[in-house]
PDB file of N, CA and C in Angstrom:
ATOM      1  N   UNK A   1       1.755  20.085 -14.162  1.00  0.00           N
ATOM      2  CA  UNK A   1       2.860  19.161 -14.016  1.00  0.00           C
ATOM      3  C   UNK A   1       3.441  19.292 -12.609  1.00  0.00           C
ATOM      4  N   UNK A   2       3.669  18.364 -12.196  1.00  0.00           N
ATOM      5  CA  UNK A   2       4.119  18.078 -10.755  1.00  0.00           C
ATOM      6  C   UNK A   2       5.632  18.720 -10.687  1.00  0.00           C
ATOM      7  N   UNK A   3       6.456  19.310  -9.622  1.00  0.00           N
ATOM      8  CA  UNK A   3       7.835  19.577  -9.331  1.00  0.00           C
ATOM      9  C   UNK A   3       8.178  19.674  -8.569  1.00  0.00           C
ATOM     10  N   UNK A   4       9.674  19.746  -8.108  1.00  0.00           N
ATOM     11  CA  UNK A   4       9.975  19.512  -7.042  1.00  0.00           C
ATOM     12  C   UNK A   4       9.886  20.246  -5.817  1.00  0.00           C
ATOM     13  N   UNK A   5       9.747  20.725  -4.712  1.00  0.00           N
ATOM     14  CA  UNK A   5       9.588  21.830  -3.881  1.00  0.00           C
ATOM     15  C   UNK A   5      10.854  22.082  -3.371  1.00  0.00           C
ATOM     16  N   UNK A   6      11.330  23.459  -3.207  1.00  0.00           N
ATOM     17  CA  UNK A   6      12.513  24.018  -2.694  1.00  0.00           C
ATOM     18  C   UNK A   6      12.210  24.106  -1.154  1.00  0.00           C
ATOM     19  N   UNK A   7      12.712  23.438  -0.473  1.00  0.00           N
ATOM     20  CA  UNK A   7      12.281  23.554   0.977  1.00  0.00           C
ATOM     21  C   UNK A   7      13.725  23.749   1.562  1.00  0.00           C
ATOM     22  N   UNK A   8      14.515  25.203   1.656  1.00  0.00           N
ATOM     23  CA  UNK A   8      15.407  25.603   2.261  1.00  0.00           C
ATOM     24  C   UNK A   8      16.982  25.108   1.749  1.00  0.00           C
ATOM     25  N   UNK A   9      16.738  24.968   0.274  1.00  0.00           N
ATOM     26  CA  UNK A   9      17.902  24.525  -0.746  1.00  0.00           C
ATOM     27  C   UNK A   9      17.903  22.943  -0.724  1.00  0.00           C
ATOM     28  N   UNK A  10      16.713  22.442  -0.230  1.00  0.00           N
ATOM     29  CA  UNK A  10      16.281  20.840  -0.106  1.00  0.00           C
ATOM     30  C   UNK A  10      15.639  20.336  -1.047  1.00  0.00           C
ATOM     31  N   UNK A  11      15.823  19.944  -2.410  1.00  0.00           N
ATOM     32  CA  UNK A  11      14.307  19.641  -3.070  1.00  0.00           C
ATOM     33  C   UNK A  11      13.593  18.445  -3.362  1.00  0.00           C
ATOM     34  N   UNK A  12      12.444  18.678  -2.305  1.00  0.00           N
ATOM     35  CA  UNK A  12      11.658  17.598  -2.022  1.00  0.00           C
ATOM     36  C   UNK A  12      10.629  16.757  -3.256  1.00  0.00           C
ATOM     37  N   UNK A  13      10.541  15.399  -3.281  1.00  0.00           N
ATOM     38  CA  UNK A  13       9.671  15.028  -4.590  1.00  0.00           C
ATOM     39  C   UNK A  13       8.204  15.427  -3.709  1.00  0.00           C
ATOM     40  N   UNK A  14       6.917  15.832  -4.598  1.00  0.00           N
ATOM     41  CA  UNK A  14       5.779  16.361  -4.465  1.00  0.00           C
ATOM     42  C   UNK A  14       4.751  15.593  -3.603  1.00  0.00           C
ATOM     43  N   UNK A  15       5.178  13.988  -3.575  1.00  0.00           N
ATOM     44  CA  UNK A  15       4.332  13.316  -2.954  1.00  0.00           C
ATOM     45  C   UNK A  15       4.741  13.465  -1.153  1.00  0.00           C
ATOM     46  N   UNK A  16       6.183  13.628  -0.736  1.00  0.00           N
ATOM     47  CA  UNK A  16       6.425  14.069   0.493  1.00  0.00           C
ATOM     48  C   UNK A  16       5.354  15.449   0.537  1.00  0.00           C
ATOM     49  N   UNK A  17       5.218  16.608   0.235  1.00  0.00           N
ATOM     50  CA  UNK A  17       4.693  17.521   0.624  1.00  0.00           C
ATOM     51  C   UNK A  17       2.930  17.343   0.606  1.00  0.00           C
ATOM     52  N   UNK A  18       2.806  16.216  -0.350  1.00  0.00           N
ATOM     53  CA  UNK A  18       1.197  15.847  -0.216  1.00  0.00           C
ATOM     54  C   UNK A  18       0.895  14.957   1.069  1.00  0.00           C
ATOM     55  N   UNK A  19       1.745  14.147   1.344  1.00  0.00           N
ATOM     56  CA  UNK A  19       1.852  13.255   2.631  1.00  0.00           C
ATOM     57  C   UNK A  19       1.668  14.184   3.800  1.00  0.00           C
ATOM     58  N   UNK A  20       2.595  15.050   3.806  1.00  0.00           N
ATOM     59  CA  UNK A  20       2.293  15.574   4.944  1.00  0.00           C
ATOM     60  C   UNK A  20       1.504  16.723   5.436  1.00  0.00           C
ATOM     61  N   UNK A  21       0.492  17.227   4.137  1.00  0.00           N
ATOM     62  CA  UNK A  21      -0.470  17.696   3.870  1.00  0.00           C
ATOM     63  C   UNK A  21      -1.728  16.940   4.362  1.00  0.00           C
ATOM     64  N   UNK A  22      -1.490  15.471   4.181  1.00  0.00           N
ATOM     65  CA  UNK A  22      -2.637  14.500   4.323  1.00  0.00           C
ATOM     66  C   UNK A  22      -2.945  13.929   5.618  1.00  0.00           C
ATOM     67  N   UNK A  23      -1.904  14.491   6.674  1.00  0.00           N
ATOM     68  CA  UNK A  23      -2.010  14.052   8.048  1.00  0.00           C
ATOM     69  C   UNK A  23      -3.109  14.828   8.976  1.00  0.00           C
ATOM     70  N   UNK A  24      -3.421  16.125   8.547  1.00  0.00           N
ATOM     71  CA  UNK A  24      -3.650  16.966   9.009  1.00  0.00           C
ATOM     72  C   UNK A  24      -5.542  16.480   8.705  1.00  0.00           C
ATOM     73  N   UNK A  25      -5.318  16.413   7.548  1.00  0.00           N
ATOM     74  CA  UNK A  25      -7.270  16.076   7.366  1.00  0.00           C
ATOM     75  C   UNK A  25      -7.346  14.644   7.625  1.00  0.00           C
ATOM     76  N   UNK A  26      -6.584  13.804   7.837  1.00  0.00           N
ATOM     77  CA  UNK A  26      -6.717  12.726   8.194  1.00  0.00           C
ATOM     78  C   UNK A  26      -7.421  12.612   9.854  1.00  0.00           C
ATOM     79  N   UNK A  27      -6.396  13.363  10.631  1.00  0.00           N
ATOM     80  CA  UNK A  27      -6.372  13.539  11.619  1.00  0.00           C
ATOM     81  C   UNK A  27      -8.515  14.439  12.340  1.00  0.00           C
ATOM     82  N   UNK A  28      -8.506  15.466  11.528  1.00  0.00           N
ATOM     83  CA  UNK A  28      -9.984  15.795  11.394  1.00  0.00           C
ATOM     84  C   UNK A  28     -10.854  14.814  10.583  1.00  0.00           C
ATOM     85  N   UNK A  29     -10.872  13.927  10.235  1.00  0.00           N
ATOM     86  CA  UNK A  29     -11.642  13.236   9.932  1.00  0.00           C
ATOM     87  C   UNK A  29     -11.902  12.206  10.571  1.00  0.00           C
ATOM     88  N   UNK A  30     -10.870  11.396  11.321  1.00  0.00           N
ATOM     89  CA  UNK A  30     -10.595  10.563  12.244  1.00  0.00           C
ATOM     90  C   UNK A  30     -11.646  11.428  13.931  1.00  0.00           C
ATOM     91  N   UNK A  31     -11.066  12.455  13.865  1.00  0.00           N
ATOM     92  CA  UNK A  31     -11.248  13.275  15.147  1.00  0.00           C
ATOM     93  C   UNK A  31     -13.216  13.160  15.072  1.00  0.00           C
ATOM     94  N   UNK A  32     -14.220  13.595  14.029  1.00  0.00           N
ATOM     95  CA  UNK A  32     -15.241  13.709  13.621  1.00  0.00           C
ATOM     96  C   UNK A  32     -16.260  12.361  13.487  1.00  0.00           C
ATOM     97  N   UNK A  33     -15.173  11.143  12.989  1.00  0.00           N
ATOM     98  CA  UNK A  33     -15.459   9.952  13.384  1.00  0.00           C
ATOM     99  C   UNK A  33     -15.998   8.994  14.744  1.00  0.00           C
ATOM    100  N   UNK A  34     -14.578   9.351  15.316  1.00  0.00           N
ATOM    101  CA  UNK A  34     -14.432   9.244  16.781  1.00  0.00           C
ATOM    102  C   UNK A  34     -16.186   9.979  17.746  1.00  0.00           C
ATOM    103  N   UNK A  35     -16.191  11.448  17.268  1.00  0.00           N
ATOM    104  CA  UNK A  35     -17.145  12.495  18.100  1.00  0.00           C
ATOM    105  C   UNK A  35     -18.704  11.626  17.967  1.00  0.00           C
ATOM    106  N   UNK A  36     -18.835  11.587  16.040  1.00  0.00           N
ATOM    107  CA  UNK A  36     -20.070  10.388  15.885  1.00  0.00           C
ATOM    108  C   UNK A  36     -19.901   9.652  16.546  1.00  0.00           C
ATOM    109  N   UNK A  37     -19.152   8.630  16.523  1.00  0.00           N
ATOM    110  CA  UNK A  37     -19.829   7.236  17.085  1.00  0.00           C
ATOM    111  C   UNK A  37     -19.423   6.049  16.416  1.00  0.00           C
ATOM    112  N   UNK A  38     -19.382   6.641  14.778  1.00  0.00           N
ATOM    113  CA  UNK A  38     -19.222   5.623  13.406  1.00  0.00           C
ATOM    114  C   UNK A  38     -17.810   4.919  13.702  1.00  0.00           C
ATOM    115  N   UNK A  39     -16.300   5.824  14.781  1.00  0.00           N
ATOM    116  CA  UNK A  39     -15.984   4.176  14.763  1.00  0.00           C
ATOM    117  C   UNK A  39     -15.770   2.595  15.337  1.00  0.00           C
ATOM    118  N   UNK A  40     -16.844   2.724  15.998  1.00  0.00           N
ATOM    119  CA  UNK A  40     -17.649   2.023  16.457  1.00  0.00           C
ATOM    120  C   UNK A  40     -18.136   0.812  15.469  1.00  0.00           C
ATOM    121  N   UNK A  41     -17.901   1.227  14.622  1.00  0.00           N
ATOM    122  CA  UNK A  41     -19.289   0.418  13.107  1.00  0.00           C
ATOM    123  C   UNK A  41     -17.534  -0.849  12.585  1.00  0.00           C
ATOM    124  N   UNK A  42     -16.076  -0.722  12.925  1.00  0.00           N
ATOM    125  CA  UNK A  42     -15.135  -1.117  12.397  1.00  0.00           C
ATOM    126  C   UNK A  42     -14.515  -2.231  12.861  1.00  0.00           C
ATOM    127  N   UNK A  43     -14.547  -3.013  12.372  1.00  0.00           N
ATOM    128  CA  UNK A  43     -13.759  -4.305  12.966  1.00  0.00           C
ATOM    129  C   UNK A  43     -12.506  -4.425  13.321  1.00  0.00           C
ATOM    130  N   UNK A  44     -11.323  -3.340  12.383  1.00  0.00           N
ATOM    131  CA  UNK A  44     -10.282  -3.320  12.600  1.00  0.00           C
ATOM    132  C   UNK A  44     -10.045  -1.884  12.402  1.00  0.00           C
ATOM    133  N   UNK A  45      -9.787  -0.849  13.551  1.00  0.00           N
ATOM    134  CA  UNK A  45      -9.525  -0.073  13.529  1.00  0.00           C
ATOM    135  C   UNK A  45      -8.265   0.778  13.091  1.00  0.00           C
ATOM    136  N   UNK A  46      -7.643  -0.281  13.124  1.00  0.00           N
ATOM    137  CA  UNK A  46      -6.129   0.316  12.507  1.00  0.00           C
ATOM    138  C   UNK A  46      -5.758   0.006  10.949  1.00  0.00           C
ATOM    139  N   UNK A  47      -6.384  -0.856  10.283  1.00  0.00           N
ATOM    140  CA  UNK A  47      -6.616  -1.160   8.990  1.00  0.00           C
ATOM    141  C   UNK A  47      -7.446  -0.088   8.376  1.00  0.00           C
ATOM    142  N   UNK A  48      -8.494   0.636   8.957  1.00  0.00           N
ATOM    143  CA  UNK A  48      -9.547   1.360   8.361  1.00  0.00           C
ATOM    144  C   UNK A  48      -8.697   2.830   8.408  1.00  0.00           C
ATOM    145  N   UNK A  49      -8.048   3.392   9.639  1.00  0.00           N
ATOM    146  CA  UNK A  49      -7.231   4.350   9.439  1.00  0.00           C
ATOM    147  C   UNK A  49      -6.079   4.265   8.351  1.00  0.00           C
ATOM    148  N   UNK A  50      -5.368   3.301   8.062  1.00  0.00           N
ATOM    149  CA  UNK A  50      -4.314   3.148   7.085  1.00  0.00           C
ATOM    150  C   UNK A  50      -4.934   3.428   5.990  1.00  0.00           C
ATOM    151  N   UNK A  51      -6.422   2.692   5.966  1.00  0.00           N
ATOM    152  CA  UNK A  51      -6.841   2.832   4.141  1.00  0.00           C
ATOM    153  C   UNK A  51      -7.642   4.507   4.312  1.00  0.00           C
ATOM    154  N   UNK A  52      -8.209   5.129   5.354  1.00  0.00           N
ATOM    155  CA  UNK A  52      -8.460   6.673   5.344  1.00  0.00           C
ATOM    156  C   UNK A  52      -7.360   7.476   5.113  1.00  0.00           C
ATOM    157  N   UNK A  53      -5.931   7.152   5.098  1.00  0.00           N
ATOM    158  CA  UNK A  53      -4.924   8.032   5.149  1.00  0.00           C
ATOM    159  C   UNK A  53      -4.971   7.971   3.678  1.00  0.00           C
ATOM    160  N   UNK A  54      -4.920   6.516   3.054  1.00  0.00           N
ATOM    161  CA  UNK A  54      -4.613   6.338   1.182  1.00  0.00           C
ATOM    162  C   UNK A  54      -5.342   7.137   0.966  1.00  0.00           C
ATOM    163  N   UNK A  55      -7.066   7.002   0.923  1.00  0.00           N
ATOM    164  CA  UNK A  55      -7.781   7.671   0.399  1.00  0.00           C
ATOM    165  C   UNK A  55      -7.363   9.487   0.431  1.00  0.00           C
ATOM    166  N   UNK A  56      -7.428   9.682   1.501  1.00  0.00           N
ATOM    167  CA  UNK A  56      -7.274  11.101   1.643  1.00  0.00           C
ATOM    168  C   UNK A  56      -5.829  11.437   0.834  1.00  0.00           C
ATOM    169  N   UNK A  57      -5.163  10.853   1.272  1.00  0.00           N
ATOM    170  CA  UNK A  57      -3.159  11.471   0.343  1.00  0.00           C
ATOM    171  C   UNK A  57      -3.865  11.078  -1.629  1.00  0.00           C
ATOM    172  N   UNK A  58      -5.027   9.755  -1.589  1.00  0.00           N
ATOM    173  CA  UNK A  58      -5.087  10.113  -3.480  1.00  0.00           C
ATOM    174  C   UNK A  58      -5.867  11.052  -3.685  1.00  0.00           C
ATOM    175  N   UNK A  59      -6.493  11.575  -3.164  1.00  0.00           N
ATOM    176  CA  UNK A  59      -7.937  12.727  -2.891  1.00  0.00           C
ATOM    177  C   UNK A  59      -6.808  13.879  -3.349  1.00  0.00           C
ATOM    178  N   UNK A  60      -5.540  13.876  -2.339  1.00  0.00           N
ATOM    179  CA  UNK A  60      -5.226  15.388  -2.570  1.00  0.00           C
ATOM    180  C   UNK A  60      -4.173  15.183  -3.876  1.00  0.00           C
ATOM    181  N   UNK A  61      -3.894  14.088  -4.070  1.00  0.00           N
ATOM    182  CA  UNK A  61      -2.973  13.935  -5.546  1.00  0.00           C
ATOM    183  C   UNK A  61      -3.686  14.239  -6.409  1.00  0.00           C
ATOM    184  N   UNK A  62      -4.891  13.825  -6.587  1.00  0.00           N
ATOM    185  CA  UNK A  62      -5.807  13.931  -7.499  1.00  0.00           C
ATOM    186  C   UNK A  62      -5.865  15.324  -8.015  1.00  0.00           C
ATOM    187  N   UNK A  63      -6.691  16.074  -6.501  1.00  0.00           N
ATOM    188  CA  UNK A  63      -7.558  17.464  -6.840  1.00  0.00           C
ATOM    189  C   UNK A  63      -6.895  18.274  -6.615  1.00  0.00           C
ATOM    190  N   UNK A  64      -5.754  18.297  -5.945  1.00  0.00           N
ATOM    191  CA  UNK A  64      -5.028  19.556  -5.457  1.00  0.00           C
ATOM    192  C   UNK A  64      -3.594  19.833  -6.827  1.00  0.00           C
TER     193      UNK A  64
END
């Protein structure tokens, strides 16, 4: 069950602490992208990052 996080007598709802969990592999995945070549392959580059951030923040709702 999901709860709230005590962040210094602050308590945060769970999806803030997954968000900003999700920047970080976003950011390496983007970075690994970039090194290939693959984003190159995207028509709209800033649309494809917005929907890599969803994916990755439901990835970690999901499994984490």
């Amino acid at each position: 069950m999901l709860t709230e996080f005590n962040f210094f007598g602050v308590f945060m709802a769970p999806i803030v602490v997954y968000a900003i969990a999700a920047l970080p592999v976003t950011m390496l995945i983007r970075f690994v992208l970039w090194w290939s070549g693959i984003m190159k392959w995207f028509w709209h580059l800033a649309l494809f990052e917005v929907a890599l951030y969803v994916c990755v923040l439901c990835l970690l709702i999901l499994y984490v």
